[in-house]
C-alpha atoms as a PDB file:
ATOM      1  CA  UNK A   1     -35.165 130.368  74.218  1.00  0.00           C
ATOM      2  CA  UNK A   2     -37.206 131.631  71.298  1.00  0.00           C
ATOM      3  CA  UNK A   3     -39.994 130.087  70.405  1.00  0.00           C
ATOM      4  CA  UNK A   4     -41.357 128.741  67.437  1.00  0.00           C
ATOM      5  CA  UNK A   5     -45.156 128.820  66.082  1.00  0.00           C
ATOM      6  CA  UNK A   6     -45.901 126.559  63.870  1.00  0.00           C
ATOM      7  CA  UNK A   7     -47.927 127.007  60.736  1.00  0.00           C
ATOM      8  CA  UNK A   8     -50.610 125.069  59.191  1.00  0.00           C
ATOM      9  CA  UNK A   9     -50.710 124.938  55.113  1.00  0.00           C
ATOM     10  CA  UNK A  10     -53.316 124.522  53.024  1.00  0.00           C
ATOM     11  CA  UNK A  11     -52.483 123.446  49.491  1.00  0.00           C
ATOM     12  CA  UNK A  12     -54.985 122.671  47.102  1.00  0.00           C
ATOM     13  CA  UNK A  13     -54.878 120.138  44.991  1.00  0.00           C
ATOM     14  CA  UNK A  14     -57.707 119.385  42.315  1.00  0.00           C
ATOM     15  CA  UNK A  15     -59.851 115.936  43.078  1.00  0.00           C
ATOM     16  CA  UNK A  16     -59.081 114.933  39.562  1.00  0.00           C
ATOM     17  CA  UNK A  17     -55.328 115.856  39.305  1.00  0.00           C
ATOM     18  CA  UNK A  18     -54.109 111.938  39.313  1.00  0.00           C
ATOM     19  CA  UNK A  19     -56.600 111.225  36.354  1.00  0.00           C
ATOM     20  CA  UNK A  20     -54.806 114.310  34.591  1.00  0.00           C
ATOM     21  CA  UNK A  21     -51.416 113.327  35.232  1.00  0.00           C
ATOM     22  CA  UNK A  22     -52.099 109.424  34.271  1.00  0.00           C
ATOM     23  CA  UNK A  23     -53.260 110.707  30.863  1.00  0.00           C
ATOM     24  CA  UNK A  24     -50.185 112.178  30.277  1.00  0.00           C
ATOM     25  CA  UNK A  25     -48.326 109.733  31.138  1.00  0.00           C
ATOM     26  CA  UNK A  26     -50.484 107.621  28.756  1.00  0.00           C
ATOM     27  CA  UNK A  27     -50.388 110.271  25.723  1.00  0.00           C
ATOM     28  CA  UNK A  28     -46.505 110.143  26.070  1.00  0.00           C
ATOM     29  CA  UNK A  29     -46.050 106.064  26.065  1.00  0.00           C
ATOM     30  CA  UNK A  30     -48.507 106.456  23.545  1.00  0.00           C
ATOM     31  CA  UNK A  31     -46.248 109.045  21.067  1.00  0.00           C
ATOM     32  CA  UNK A  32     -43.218 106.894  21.530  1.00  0.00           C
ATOM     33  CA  UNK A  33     -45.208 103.621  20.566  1.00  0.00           C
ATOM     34  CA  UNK A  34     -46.194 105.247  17.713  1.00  0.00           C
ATOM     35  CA  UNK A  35     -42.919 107.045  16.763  1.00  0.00           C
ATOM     36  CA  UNK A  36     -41.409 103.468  17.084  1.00  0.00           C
ATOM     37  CA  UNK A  37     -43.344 102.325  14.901  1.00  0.00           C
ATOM     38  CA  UNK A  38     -42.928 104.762  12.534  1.00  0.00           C
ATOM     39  CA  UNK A  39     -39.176 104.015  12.883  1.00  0.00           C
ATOM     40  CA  UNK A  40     -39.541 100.708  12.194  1.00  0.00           C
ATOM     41  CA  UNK A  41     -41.422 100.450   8.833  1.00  0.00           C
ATOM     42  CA  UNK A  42     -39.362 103.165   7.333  1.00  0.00           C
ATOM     43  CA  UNK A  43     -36.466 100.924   7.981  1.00  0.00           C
ATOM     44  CA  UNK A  44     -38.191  97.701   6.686  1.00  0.00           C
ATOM     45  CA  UNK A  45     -39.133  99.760   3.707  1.00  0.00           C
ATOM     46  CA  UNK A  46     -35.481 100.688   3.105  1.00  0.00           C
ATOM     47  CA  UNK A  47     -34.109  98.938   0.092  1.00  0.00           C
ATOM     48  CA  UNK A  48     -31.817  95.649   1.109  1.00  0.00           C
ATOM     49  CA  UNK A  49     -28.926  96.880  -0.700  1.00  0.00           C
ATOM     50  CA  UNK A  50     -26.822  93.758   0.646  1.00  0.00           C
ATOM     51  CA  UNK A  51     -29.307  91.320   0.222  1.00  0.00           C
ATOM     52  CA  UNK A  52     -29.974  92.639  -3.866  1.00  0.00           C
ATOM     53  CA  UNK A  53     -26.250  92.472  -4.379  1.00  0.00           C
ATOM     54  CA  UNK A  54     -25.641  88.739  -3.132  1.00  0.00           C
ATOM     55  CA  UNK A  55     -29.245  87.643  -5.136  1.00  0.00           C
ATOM     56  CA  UNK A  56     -27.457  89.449  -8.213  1.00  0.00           C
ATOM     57  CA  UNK A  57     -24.289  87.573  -7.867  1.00  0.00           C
ATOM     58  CA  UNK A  58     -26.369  84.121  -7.009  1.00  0.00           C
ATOM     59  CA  UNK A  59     -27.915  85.377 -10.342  1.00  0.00           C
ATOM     60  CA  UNK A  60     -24.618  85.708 -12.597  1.00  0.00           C
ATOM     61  CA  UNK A  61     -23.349  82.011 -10.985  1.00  0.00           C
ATOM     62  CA  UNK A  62     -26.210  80.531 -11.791  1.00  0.00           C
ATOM     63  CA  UNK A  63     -26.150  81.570 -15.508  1.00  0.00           C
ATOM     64  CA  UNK A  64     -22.450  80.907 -15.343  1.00  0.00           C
ATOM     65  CA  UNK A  65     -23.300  77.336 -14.261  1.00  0.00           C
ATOM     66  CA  UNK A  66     -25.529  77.159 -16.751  1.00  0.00           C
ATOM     67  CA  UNK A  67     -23.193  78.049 -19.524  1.00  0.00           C
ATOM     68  CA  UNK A  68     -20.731  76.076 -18.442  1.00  0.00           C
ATOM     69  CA  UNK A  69     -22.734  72.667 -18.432  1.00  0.00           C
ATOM     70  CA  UNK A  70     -23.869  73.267 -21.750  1.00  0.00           C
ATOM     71  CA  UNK A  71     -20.524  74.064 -23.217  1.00  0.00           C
ATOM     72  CA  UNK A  72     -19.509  70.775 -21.215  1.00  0.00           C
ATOM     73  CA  UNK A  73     -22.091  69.070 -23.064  1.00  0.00           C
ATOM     74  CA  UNK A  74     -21.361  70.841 -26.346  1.00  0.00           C
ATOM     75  CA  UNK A  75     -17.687  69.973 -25.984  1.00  0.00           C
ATOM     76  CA  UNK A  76     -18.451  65.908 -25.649  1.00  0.00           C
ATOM     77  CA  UNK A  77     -20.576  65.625 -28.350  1.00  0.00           C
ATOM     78  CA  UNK A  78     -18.185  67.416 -30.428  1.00  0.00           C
ATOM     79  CA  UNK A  79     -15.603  64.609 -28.965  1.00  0.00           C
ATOM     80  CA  UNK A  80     -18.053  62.099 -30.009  1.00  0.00           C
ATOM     81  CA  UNK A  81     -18.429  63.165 -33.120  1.00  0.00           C
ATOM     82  CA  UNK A  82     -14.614  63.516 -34.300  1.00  0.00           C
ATOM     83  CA  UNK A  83     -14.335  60.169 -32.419  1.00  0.00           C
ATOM     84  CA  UNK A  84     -17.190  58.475 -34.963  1.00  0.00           C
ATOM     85  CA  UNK A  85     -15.768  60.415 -38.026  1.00  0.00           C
ATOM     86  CA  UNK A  86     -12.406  59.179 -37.155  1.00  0.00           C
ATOM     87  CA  UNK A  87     -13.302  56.077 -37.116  1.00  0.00           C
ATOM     88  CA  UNK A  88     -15.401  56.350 -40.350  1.00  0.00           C
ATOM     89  CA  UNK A  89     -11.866  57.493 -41.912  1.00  0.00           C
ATOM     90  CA  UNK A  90      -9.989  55.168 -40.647  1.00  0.00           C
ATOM     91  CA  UNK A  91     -12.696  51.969 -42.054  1.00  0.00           C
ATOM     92  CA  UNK A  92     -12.358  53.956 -45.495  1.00  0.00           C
ATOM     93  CA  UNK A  93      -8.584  54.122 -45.215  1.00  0.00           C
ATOM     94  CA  UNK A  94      -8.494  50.167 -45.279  1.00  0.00           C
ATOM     95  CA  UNK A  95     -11.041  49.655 -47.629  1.00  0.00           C
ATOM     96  CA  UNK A  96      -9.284  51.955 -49.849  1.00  0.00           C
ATOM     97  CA  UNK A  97      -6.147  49.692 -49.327  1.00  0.00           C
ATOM     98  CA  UNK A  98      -8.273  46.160 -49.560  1.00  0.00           C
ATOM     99  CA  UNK A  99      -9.513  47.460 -52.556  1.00  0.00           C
ATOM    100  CA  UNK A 100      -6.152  48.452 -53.724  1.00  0.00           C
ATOM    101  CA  UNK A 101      -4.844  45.137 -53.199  1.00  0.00           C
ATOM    102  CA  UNK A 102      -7.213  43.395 -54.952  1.00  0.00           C
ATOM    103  CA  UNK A 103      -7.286  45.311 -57.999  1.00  0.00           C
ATOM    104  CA  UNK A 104      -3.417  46.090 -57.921  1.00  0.00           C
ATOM    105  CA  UNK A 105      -2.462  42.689 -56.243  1.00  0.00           C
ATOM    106  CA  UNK A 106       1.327  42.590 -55.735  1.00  0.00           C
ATOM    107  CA  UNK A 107       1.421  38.954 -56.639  1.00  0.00           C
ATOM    108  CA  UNK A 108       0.069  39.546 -60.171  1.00  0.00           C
ATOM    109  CA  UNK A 109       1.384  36.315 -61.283  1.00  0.00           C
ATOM    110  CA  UNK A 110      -1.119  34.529 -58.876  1.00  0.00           C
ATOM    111  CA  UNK A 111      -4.347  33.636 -60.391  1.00  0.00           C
ATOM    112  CA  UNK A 112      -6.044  33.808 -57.178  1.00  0.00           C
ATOM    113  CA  UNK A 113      -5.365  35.051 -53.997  1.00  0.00           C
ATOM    114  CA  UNK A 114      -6.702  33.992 -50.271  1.00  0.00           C
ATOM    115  CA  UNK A 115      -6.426  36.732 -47.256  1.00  0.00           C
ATOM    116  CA  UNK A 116      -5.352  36.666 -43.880  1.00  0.00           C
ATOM    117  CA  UNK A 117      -8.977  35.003 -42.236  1.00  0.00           C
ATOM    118  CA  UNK A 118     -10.633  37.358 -39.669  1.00  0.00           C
ATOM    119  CA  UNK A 119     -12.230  35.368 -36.078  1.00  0.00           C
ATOM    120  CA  UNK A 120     -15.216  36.724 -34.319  1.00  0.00           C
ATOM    121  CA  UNK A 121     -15.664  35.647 -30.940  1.00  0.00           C
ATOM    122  CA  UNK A 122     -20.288  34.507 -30.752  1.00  0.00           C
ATOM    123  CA  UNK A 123     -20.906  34.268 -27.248  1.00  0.00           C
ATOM    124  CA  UNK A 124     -24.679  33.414 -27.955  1.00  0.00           C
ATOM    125  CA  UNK A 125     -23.740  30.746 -29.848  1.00  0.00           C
ATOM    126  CA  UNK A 126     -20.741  29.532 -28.323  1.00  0.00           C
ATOM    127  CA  UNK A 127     -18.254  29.853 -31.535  1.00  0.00           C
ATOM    128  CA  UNK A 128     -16.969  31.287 -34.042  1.00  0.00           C
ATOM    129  CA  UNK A 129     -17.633  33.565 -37.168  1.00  0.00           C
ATOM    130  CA  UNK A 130     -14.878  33.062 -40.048  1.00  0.00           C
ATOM    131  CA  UNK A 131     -14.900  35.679 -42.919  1.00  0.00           C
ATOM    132  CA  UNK A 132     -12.470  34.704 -45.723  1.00  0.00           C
ATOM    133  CA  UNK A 133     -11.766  37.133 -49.032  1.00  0.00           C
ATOM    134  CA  UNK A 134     -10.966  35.697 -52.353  1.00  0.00           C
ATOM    135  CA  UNK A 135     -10.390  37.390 -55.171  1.00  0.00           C
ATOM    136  CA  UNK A 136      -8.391  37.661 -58.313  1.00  0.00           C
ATOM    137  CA  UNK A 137      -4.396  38.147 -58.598  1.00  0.00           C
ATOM    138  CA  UNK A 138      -4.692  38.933 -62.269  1.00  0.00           C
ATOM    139  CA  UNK A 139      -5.714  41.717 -64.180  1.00  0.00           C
ATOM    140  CA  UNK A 140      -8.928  41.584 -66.318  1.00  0.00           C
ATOM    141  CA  UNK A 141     -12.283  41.024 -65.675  1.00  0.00           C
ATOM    142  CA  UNK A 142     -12.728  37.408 -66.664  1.00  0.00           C
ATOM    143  CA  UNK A 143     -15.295  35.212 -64.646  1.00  0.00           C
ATOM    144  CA  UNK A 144     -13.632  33.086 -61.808  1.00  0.00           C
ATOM    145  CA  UNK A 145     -14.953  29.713 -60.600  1.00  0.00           C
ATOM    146  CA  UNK A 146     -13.935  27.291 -58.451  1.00  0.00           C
ATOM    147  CA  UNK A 147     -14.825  25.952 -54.770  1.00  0.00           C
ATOM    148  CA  UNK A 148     -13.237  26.888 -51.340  1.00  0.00           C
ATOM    149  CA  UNK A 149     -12.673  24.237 -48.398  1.00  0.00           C
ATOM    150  CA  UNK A 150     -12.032  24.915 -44.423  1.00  0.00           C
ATOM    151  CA  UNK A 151     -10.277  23.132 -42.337  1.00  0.00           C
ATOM    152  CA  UNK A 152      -9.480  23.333 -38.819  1.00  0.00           C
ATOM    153  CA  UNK A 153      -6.361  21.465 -36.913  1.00  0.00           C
ATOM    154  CA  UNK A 154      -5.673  21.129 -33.722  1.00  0.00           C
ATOM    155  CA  UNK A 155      -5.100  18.694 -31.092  1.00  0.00           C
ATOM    156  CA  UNK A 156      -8.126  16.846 -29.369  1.00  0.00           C
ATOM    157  CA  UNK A 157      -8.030  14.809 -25.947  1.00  0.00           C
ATOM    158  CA  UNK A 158      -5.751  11.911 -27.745  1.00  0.00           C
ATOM    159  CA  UNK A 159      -3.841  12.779 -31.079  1.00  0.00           C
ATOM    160  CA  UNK A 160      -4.107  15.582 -34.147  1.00  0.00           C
ATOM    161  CA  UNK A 161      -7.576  16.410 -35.557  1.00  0.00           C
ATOM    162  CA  UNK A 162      -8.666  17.978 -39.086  1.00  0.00           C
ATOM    163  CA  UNK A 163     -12.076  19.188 -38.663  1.00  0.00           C
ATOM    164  CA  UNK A 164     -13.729  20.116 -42.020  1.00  0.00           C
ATOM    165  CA  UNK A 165     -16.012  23.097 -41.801  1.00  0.00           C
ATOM    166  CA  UNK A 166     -19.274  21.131 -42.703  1.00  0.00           C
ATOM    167  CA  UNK A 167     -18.555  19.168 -39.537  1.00  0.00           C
ATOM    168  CA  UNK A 168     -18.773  22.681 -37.518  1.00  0.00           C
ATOM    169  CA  UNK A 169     -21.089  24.694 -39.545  1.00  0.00           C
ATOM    170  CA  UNK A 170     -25.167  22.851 -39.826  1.00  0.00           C
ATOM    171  CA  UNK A 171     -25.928  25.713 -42.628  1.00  0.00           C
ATOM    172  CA  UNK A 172     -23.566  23.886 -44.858  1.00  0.00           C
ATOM    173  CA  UNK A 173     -24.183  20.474 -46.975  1.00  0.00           C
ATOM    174  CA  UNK A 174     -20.814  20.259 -48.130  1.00  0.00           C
ATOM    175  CA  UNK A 175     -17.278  20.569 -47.105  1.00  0.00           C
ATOM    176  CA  UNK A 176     -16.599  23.180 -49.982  1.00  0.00           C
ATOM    177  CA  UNK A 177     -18.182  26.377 -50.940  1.00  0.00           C
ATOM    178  CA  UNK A 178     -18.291  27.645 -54.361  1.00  0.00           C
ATOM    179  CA  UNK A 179     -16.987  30.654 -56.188  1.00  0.00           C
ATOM    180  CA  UNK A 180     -17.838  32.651 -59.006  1.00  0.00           C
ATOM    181  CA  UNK A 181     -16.582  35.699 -58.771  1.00  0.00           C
ATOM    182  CA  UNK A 182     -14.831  38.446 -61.526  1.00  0.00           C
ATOM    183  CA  UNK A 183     -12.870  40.402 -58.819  1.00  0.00           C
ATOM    184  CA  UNK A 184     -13.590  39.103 -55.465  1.00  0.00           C
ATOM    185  CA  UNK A 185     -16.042  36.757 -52.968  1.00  0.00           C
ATOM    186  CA  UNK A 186     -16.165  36.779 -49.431  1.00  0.00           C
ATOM    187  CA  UNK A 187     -17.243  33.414 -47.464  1.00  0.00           C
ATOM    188  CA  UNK A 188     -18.748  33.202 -44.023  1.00  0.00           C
ATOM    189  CA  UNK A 189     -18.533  30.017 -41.651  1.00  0.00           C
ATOM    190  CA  UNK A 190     -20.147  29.689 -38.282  1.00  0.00           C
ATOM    191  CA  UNK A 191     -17.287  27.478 -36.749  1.00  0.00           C
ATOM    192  CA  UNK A 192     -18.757  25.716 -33.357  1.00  0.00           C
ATOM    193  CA  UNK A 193     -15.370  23.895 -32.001  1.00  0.00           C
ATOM    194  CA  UNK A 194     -16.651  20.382 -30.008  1.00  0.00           C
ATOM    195  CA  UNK A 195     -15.235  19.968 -26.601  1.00  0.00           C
ATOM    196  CA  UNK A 196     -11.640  19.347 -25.686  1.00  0.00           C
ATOM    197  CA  UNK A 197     -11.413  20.164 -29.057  1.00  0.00           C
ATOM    198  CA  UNK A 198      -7.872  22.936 -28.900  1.00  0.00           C
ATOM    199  CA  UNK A 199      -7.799  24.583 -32.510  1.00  0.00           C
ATOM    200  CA  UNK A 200      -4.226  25.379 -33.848  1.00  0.00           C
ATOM    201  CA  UNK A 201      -4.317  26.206 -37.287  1.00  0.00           C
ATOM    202  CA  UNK A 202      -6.674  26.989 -40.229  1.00  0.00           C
ATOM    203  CA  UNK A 203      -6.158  25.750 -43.788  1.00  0.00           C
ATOM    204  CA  UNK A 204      -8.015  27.238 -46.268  1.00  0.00           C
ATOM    205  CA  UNK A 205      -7.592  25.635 -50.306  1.00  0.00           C
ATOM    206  CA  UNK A 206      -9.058  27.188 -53.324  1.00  0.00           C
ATOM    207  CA  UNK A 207      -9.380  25.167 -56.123  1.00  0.00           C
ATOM    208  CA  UNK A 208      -9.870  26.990 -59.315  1.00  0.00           C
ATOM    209  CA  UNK A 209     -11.523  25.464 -62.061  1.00  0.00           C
ATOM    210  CA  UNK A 210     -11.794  28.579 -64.786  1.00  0.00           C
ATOM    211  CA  UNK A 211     -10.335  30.923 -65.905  1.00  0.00           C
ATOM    212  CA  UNK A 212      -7.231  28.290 -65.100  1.00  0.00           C
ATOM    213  CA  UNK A 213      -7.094  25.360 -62.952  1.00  0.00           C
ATOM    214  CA  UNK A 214      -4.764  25.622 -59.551  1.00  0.00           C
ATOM    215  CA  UNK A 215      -5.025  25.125 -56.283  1.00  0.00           C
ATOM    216  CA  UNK A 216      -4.067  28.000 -53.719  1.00  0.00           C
ATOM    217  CA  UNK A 217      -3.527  27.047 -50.212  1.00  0.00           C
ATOM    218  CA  UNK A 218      -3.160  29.313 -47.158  1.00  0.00           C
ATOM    219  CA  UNK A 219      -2.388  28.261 -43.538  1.00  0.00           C
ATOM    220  CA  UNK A 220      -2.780  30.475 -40.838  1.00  0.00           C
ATOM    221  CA  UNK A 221      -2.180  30.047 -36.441  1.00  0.00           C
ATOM    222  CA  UNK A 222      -5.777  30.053 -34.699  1.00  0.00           C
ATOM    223  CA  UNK A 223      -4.259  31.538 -32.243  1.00  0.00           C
ATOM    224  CA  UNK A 224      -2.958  34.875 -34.288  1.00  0.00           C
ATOM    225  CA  UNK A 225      -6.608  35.574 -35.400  1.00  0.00           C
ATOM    226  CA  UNK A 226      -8.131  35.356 -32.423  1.00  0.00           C
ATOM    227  CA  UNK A 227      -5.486  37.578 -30.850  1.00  0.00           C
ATOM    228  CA  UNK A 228      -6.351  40.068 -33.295  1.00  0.00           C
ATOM    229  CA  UNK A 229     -10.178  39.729 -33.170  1.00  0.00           C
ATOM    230  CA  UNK A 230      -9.735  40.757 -29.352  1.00  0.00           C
ATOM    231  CA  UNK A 231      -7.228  43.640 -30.421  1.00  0.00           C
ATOM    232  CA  UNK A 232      -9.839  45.233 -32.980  1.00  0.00           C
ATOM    233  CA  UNK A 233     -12.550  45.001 -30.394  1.00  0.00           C
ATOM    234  CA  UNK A 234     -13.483  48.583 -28.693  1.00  0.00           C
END
């Protein structure tokens, strides 16, 4: 059997090798840190192309928005408008033909004429607002006088009643109210109808005194004008 001697080695090894080593180790960790950080702020300094894009199109729909409402707005006013003047033309339009009538009346044979009464529903008042138009059925321009009278019939709790419009109206002193006119008058009663009072008819009697004497009379259903006063109502 061969035998083996065994060797003893010496190896040096420097009493502050660890500290050497550890401040490697430390000087690398340390250039990574660093080149980490470097990595990072050039990204976060990197312009946010996605982020720019959706701000610019927040951008146009917000000044799309924008135009829209006030082309909304725009557009109803305009509405409004056309609506008003429409309305304007269409008032004009029938004072054009009220006028016409009167001056160009197509009973010219009629010394006087009575139109259609117009109702107006006062709910502060509880009643009723009669406007009556008089005016000539003859040509010229002569002076008219005379008186008008109001009456209202209709059936109360018992039997038929003829209410005169002094009875309804406390502005009034009389049953009548005058004319004098050369082409036309227009007469206003406050009519306040007592209960279980049920109005069907109003009578209406001009009584002309110059340029001619006559009497006109015009009868027309309660009922009608009121139908209409809630028709012309917007």
């Amino acid at each position: 059997m061969s035998r083996h001697q065994r060797r003893t080695v010496v190896k040096r090894v420097h009493p502050h090798a660890w500290r050497w080593r550890l401040l490697a180790l430390l000087s690398t960790l340390s250039v990574c840190v660093a080149a980490g950080i470097w990595w990072g702020l050039q990204i976060a300094t990197l312009p946010p192309v996605t982020d720019d894009r959706e701000a610019a199109l927040n951008d146009q729909l917000n000044q799309l928005l924008l135009q829209s409402e006030a082309d909304r707005q725009t557009l109803n006013e305009l509405q409004h408008h056309l609506s008003e003047q429409a309305a304007d033309i269409a008032a004009l339009e029938d004072m054009l033909a009220f006028y016409r009538g009167v001056l160009a009346p197509e009973d010219a044979e009629t010394p006087v004429v009575l139109r259609r009464p117009e109702l107006v529903y006062l709910p502060d008042s509880v009643g009723w607002r009669v406007t009556l138009v008089v005016h000539r059925g003859e040509g010229g321009d002569k002076l008219y006088r005379g008186q008008l009278s109001l009456e209202i019939i209709g059936q109360g709790p018992v039997e038929a009643v003829l209410i005169r419009a002094d009875e309804v109206d406390s502005t009034m002193t009389s049953g009548v109210f005058p004319l004098r006119f050369r082409y036309l008058q227009q007469v206003q009663a406050v009519v306040s109808l007592p209960e279980a009072f049920l109005p069907e008819r109003i009578e209406s009697v001009v009584t002309l005194t110059e340029p001619v004497r006559r009497t006109v009379r015009r009868s027309d259903l309660w009922q009608d004008l009121a139908d209409a006063s809630v028709s012309s109502q917007p």
